[in-house]
PDB file of N, CA and C in Angstrom:
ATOM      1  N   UNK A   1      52.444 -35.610  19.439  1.00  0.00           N
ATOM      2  CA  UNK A   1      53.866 -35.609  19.727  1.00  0.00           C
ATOM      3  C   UNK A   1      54.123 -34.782  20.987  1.00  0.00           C
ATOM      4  N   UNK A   2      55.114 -35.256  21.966  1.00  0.00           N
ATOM      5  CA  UNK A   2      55.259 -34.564  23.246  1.00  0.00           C
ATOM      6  C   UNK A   2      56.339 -33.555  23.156  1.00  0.00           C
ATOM      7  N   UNK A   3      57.692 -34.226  22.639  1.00  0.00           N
ATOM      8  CA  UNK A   3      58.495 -33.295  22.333  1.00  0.00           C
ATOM      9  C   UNK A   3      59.139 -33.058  20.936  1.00  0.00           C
ATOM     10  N   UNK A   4      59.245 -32.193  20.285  1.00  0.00           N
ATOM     11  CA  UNK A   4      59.588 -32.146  18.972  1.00  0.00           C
ATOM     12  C   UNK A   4      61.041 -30.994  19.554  1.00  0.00           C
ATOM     13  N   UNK A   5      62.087 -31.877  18.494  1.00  0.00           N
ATOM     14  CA  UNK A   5      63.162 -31.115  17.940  1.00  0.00           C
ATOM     15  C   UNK A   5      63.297 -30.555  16.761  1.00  0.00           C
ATOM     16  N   UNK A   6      63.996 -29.033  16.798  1.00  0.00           N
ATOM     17  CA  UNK A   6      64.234 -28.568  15.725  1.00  0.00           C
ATOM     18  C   UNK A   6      65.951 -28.271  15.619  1.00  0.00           C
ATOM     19  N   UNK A   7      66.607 -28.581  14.066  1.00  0.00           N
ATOM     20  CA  UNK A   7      67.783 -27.829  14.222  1.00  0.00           C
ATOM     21  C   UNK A   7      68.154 -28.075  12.772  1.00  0.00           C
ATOM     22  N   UNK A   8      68.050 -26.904  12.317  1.00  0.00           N
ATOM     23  CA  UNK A   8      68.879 -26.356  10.748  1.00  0.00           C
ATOM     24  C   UNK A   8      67.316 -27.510  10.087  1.00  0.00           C
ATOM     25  N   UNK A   9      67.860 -28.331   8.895  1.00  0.00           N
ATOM     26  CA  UNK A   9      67.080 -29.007   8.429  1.00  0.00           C
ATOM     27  C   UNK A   9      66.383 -30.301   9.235  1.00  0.00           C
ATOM     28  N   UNK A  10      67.171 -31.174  10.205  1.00  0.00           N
ATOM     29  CA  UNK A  10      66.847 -32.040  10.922  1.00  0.00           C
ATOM     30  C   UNK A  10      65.701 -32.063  11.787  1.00  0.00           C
ATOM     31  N   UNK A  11      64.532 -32.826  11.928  1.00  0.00           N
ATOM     32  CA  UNK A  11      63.915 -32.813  12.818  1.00  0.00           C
ATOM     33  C   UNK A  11      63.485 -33.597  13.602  1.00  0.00           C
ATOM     34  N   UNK A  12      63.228 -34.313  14.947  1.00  0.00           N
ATOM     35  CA  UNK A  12      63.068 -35.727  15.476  1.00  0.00           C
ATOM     36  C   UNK A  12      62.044 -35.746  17.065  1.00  0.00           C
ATOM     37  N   UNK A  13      61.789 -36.463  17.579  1.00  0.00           N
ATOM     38  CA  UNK A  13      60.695 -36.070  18.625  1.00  0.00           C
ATOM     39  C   UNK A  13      60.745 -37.582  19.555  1.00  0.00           C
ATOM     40  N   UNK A  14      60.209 -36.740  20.570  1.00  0.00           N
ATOM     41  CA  UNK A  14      60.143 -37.849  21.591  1.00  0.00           C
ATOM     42  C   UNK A  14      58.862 -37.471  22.140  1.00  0.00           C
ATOM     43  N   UNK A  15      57.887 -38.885  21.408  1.00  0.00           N
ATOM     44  CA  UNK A  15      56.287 -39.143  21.735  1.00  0.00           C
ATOM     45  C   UNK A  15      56.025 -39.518  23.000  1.00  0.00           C
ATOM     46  N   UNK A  16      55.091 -38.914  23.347  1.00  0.00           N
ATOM     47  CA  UNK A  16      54.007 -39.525  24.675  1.00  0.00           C
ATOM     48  C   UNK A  16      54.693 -40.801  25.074  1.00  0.00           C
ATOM     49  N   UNK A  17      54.515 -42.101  23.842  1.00  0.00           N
ATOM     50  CA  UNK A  17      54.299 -43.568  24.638  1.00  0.00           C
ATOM     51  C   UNK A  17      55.844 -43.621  24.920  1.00  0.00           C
ATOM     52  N   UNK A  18      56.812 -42.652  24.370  1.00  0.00           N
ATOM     53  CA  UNK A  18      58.433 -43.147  25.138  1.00  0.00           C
ATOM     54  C   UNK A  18      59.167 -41.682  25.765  1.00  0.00           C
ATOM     55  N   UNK A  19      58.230 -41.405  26.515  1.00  0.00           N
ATOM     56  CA  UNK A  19      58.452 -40.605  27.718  1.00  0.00           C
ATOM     57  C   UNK A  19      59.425 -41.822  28.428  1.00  0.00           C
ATOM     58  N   UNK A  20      58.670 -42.461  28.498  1.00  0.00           N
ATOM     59  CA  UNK A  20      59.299 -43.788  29.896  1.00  0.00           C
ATOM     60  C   UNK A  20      61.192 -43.956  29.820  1.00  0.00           C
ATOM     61  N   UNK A  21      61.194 -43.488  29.015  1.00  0.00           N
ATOM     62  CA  UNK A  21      62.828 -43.581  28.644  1.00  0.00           C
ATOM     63  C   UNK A  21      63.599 -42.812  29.970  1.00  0.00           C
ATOM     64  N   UNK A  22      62.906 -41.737  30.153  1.00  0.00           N
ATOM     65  CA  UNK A  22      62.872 -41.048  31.633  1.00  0.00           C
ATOM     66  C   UNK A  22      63.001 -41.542  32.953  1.00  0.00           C
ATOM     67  N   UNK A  23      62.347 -42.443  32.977  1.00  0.00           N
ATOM     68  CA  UNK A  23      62.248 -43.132  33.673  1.00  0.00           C
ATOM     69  C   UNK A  23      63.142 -43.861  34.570  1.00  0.00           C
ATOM     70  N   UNK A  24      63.757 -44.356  33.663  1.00  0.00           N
ATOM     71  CA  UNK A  24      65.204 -45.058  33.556  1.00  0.00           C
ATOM     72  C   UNK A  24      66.431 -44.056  33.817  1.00  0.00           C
ATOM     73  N   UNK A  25      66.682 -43.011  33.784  1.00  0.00           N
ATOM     74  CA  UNK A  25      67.228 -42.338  34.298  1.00  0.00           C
ATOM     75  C   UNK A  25      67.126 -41.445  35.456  1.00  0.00           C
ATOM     76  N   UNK A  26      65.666 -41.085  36.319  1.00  0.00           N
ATOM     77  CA  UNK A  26      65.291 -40.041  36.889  1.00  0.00           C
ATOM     78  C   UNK A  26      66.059 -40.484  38.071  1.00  0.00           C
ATOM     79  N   UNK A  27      66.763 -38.682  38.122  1.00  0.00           N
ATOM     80  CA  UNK A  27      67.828 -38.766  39.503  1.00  0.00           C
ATOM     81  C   UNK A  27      69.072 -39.822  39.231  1.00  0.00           C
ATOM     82  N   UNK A  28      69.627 -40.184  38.419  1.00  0.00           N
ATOM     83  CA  UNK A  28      70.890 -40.932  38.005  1.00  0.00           C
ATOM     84  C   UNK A  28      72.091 -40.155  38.084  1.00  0.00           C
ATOM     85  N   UNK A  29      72.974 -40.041  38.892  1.00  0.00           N
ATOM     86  CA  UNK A  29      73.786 -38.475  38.407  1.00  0.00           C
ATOM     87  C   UNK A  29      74.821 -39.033  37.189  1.00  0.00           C
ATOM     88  N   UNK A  30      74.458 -40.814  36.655  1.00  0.00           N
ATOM     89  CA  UNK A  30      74.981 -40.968  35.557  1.00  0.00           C
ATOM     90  C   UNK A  30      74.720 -40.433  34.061  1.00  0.00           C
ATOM     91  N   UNK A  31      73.525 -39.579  34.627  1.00  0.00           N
ATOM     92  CA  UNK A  31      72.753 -38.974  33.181  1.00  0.00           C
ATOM     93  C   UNK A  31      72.335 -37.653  33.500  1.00  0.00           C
ATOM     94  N   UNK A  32      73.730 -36.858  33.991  1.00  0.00           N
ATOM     95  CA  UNK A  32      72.829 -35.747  34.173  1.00  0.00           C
ATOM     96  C   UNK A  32      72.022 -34.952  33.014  1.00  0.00           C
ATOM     97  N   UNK A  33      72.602 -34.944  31.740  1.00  0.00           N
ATOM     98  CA  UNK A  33      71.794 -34.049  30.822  1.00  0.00           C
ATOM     99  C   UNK A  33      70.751 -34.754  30.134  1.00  0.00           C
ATOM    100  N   UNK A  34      70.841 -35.735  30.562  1.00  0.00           N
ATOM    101  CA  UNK A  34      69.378 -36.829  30.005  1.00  0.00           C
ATOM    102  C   UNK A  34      68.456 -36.335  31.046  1.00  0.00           C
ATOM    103  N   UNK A  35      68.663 -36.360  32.283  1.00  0.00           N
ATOM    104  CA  UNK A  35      67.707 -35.402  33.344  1.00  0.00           C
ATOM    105  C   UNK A  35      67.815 -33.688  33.123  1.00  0.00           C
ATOM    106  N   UNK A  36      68.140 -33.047  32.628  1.00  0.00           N
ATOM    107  CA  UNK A  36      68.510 -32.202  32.203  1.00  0.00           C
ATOM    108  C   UNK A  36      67.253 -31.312  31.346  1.00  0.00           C
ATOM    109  N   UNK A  37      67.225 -32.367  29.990  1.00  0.00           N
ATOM    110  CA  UNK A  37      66.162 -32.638  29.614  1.00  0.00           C
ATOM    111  C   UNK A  37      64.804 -32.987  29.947  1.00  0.00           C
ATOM    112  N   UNK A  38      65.072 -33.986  30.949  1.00  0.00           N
ATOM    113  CA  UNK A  38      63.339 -34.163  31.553  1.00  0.00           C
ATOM    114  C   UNK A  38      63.011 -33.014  32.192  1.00  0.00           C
ATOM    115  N   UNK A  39      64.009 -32.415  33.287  1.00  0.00           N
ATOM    116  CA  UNK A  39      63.279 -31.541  34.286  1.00  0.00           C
ATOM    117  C   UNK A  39      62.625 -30.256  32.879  1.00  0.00           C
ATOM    118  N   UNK A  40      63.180 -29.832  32.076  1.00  0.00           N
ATOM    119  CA  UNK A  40      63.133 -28.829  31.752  1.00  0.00           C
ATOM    120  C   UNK A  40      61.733 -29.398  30.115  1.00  0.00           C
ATOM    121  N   UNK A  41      61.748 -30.278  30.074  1.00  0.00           N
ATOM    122  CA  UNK A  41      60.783 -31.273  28.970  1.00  0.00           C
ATOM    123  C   UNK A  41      59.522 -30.156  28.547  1.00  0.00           C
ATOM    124  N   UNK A  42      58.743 -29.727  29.647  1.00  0.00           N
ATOM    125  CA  UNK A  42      57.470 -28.920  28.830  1.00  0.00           C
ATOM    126  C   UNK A  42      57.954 -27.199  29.049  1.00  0.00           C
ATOM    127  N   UNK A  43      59.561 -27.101  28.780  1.00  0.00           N
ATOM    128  CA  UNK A  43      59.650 -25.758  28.795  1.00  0.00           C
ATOM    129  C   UNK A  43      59.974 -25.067  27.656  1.00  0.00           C
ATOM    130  N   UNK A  44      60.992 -26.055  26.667  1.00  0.00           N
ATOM    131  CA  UNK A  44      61.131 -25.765  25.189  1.00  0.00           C
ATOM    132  C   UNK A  44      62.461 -25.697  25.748  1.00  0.00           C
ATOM    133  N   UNK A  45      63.347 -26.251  26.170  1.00  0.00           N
ATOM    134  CA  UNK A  45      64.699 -26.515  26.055  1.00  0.00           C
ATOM    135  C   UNK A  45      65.467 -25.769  24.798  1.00  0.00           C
ATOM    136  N   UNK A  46      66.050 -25.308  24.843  1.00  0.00           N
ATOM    137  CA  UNK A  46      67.525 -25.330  23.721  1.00  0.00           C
ATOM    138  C   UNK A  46      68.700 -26.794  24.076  1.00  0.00           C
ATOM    139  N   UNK A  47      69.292 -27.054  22.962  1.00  0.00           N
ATOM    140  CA  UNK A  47      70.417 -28.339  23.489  1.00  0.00           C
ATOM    141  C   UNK A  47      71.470 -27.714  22.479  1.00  0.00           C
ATOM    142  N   UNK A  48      72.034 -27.552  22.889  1.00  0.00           N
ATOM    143  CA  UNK A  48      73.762 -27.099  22.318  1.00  0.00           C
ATOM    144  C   UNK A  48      74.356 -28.193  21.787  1.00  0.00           C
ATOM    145  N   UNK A  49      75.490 -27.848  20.363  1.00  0.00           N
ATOM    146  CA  UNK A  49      75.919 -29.123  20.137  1.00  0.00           C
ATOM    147  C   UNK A  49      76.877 -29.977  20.957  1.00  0.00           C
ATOM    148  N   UNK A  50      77.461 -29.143  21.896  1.00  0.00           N
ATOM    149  CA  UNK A  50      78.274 -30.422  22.943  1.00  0.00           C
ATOM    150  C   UNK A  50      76.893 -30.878  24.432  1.00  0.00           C
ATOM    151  N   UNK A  51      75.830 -30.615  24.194  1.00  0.00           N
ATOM    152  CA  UNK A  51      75.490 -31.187  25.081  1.00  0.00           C
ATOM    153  C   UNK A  51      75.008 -32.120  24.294  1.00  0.00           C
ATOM    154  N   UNK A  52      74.478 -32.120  22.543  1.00  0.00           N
ATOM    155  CA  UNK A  52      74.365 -33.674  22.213  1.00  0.00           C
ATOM    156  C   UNK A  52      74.740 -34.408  22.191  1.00  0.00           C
ATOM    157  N   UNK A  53      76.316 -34.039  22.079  1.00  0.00           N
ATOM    158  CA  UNK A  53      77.232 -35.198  22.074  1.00  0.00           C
ATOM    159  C   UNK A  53      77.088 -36.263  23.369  1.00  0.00           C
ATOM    160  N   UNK A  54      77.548 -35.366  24.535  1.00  0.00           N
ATOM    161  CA  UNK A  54      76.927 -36.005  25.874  1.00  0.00           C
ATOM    162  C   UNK A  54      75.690 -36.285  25.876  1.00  0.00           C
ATOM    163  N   UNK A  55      74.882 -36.178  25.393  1.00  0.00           N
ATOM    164  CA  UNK A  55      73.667 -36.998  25.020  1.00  0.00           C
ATOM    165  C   UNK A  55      73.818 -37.763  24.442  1.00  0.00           C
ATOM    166  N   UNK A  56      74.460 -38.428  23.535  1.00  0.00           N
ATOM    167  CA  UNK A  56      74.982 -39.679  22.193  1.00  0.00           C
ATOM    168  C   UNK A  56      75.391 -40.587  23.540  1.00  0.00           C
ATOM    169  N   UNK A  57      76.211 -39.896  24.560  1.00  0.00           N
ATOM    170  CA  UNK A  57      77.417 -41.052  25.585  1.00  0.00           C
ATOM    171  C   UNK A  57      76.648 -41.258  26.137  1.00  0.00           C
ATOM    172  N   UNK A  58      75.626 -40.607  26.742  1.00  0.00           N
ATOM    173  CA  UNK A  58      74.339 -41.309  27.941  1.00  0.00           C
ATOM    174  C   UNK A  58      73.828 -42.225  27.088  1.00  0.00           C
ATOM    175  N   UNK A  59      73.066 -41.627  26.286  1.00  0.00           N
ATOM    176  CA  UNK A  59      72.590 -43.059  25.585  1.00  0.00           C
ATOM    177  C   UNK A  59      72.628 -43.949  24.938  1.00  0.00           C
ATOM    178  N   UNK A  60      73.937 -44.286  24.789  1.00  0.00           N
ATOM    179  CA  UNK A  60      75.054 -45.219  24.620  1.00  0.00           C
ATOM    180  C   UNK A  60      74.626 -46.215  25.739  1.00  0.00           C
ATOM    181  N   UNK A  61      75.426 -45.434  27.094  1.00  0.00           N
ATOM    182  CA  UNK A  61      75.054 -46.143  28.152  1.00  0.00           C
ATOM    183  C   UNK A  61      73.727 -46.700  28.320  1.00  0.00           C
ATOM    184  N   UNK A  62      72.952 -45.848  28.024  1.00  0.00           N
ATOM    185  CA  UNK A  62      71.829 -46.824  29.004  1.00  0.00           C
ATOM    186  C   UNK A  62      70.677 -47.481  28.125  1.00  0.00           C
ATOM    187  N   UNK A  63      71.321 -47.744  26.808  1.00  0.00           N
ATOM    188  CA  UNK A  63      70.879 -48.482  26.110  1.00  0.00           C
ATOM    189  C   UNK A  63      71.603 -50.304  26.569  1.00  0.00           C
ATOM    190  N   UNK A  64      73.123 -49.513  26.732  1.00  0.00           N
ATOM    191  CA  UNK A  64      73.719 -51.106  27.185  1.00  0.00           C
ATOM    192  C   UNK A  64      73.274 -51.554  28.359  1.00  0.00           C
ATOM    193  N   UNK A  65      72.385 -50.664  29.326  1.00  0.00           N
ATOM    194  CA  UNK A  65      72.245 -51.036  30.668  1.00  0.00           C
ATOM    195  C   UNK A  65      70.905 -51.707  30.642  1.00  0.00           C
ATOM    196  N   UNK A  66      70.273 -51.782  29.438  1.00  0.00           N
ATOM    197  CA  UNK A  66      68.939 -52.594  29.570  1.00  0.00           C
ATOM    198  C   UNK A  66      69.204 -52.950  27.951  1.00  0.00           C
ATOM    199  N   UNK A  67      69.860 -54.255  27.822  1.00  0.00           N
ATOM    200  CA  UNK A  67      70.119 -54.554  26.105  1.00  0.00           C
ATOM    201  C   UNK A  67      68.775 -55.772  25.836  1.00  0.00           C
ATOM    202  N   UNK A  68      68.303 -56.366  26.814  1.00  0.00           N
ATOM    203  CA  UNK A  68      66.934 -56.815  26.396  1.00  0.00           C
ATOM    204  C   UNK A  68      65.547 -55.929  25.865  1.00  0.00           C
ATOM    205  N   UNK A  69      65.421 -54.545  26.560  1.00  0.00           N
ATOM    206  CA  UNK A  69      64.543 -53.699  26.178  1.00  0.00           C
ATOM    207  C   UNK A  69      64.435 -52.932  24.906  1.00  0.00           C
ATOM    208  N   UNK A  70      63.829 -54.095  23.876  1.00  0.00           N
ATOM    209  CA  UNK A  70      63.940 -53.694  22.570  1.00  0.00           C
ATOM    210  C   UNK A  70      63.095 -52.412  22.020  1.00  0.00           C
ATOM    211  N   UNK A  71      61.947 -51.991  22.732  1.00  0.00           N
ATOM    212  CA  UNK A  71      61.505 -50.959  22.604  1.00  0.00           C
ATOM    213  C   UNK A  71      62.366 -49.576  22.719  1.00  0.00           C
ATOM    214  N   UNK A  72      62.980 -49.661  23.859  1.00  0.00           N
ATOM    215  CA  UNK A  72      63.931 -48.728  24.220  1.00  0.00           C
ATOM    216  C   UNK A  72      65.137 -48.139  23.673  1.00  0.00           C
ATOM    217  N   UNK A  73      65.397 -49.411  23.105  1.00  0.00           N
ATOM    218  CA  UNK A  73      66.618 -49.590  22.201  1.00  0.00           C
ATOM    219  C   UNK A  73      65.950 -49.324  20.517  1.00  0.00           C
ATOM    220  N   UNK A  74      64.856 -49.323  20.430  1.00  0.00           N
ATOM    221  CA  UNK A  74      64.302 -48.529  19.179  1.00  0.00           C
ATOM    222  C   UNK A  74      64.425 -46.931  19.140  1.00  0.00           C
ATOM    223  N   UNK A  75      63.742 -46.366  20.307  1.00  0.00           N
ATOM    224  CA  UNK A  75      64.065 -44.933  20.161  1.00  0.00           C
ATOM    225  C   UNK A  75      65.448 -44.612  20.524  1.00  0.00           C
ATOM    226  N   UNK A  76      66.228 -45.065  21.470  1.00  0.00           N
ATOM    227  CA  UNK A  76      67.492 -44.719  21.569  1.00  0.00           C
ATOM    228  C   UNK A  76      68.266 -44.625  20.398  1.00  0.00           C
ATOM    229  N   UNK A  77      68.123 -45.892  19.684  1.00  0.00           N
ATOM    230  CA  UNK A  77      68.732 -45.725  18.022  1.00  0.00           C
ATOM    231  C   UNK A  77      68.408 -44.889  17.080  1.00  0.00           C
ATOM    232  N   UNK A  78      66.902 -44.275  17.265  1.00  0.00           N
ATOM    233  CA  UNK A  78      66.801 -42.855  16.655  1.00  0.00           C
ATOM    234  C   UNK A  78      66.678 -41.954  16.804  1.00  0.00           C
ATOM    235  N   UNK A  79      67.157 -41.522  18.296  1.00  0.00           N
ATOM    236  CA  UNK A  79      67.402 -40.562  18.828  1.00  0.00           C
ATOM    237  C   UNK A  79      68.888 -40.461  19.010  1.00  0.00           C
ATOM    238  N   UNK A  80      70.027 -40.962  18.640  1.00  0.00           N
ATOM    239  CA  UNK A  80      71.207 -41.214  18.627  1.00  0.00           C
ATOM    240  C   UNK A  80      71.396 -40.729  17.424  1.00  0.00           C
ATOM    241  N   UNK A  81      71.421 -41.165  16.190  1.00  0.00           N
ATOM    242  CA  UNK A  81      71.406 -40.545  14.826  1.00  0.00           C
ATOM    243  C   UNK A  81      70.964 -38.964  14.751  1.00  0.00           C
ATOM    244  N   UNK A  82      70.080 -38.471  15.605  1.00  0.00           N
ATOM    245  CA  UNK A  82      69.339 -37.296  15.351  1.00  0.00           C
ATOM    246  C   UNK A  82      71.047 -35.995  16.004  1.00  0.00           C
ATOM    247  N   UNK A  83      70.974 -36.608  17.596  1.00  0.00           N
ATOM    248  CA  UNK A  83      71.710 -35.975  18.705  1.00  0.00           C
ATOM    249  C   UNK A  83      73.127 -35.799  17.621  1.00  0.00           C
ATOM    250  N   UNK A  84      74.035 -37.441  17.220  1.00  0.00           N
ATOM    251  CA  UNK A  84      74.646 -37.138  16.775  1.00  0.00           C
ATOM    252  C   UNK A  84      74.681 -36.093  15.594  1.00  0.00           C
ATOM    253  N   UNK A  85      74.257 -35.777  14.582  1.00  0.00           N
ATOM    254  CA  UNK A  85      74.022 -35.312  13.653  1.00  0.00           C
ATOM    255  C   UNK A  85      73.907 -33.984  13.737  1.00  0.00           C
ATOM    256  N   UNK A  86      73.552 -33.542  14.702  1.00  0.00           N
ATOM    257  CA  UNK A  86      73.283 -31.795  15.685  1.00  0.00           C
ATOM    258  C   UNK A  86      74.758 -31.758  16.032  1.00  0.00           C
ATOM    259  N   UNK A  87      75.380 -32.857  17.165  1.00  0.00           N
ATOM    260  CA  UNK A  87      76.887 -32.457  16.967  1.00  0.00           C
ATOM    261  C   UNK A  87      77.489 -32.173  16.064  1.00  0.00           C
ATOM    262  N   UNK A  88      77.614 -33.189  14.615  1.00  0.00           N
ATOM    263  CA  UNK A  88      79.030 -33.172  13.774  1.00  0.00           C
ATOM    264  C   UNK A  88      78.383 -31.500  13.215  1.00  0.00           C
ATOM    265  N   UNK A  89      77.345 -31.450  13.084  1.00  0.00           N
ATOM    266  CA  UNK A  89      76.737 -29.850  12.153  1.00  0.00           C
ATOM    267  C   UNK A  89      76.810 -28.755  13.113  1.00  0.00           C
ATOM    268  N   UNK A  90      76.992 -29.430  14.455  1.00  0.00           N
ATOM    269  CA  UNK A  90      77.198 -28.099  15.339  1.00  0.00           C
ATOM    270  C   UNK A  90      75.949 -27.088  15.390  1.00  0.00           C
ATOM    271  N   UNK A  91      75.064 -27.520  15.419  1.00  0.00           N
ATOM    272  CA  UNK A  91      73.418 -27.100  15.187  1.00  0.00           C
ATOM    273  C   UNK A  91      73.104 -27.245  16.971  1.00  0.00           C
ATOM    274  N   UNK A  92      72.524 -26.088  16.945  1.00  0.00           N
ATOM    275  CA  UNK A  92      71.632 -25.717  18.450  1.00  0.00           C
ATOM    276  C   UNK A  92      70.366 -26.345  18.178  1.00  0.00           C
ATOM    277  N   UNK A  93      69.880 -27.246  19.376  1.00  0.00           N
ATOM    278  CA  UNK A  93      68.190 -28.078  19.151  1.00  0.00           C
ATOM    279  C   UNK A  93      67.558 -26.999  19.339  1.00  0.00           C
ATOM    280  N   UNK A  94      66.562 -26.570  18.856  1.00  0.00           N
ATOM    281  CA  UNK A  94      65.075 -26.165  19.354  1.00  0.00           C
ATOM    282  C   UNK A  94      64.339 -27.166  19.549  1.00  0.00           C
ATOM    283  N   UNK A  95      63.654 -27.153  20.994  1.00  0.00           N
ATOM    284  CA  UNK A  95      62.987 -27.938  21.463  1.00  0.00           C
ATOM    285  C   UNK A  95      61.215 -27.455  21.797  1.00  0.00           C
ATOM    286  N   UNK A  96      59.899 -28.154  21.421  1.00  0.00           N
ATOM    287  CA  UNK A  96      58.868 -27.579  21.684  1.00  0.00           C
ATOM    288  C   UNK A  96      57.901 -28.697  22.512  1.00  0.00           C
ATOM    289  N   UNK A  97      57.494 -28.724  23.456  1.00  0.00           N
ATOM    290  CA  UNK A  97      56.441 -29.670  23.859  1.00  0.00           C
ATOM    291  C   UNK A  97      55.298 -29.322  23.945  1.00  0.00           C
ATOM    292  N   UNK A  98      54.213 -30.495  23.941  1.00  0.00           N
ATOM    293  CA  UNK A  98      53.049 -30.019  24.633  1.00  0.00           C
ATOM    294  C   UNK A  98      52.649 -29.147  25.669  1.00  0.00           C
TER     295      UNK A  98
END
C-alpha cells in the first residue's frame, strides 16, 4: 500500500497501481488540494475535515471529466465515501506512505 489513511475508526488507502489518478490532475489549478496531496504524498500529510470536503468536489469533478475511465471511477467512488465520511465526523486524516 502507498498511501494509507487514518481517522477516528475509518481507514482507506491509495495503492501503488492508482497513483495514476495524479496524473490527471498534476498542475490543474482546478484541483488544487488533489495536488496538494500529491506534492506532499511520501510526507504523511494531515487532511482536515474541510479540506475533505473539497476533496469530495474535486473528485466529483474529475471523475465527470473522464466518465469512460472505469478504473478511475472505481477508486474515486471509494475514495469519495472515505473523504466524505471524515467531513460529516469532522475527523482530521492521518496520512502514512511508503
Amino acid at each position: 500500500m502507498a498511501f494509507d489513511m487514518y481517522a477516528d475508526q475509518l481507514q482507506e488507502k491509495i495503492a501503488h497501481n492508482e497513483e495514476f489518478l495524479f496524473t490527471y490532475v498534476n498542475e490543474n489549478e482546478d484541483f488544487p488540494l488533489l495536488n496538494l496531496v500529491w506534492e506532499a504524498f511520501y510526507d504523511g500529510p494531515e487532511i482536515y475535515p474541510e479540506q475533505s470536503n473539497s476533496l469530495v468536489h474535486e473528485l466529483i469533478s474529475l471523475k465527470a471529466l473522464h466518465p469512460s475511465d472505469k478504473y478511475l471511477a472505481n477508486t474515486i467512488d471509494r475514495l469519495l465515501v472515505f473523504f466524505s465520511l471524515c467531513y460529516q465526523n469532522d475527523s482530521t486524516i492521518k496520512c502514512v506512505s511508503d
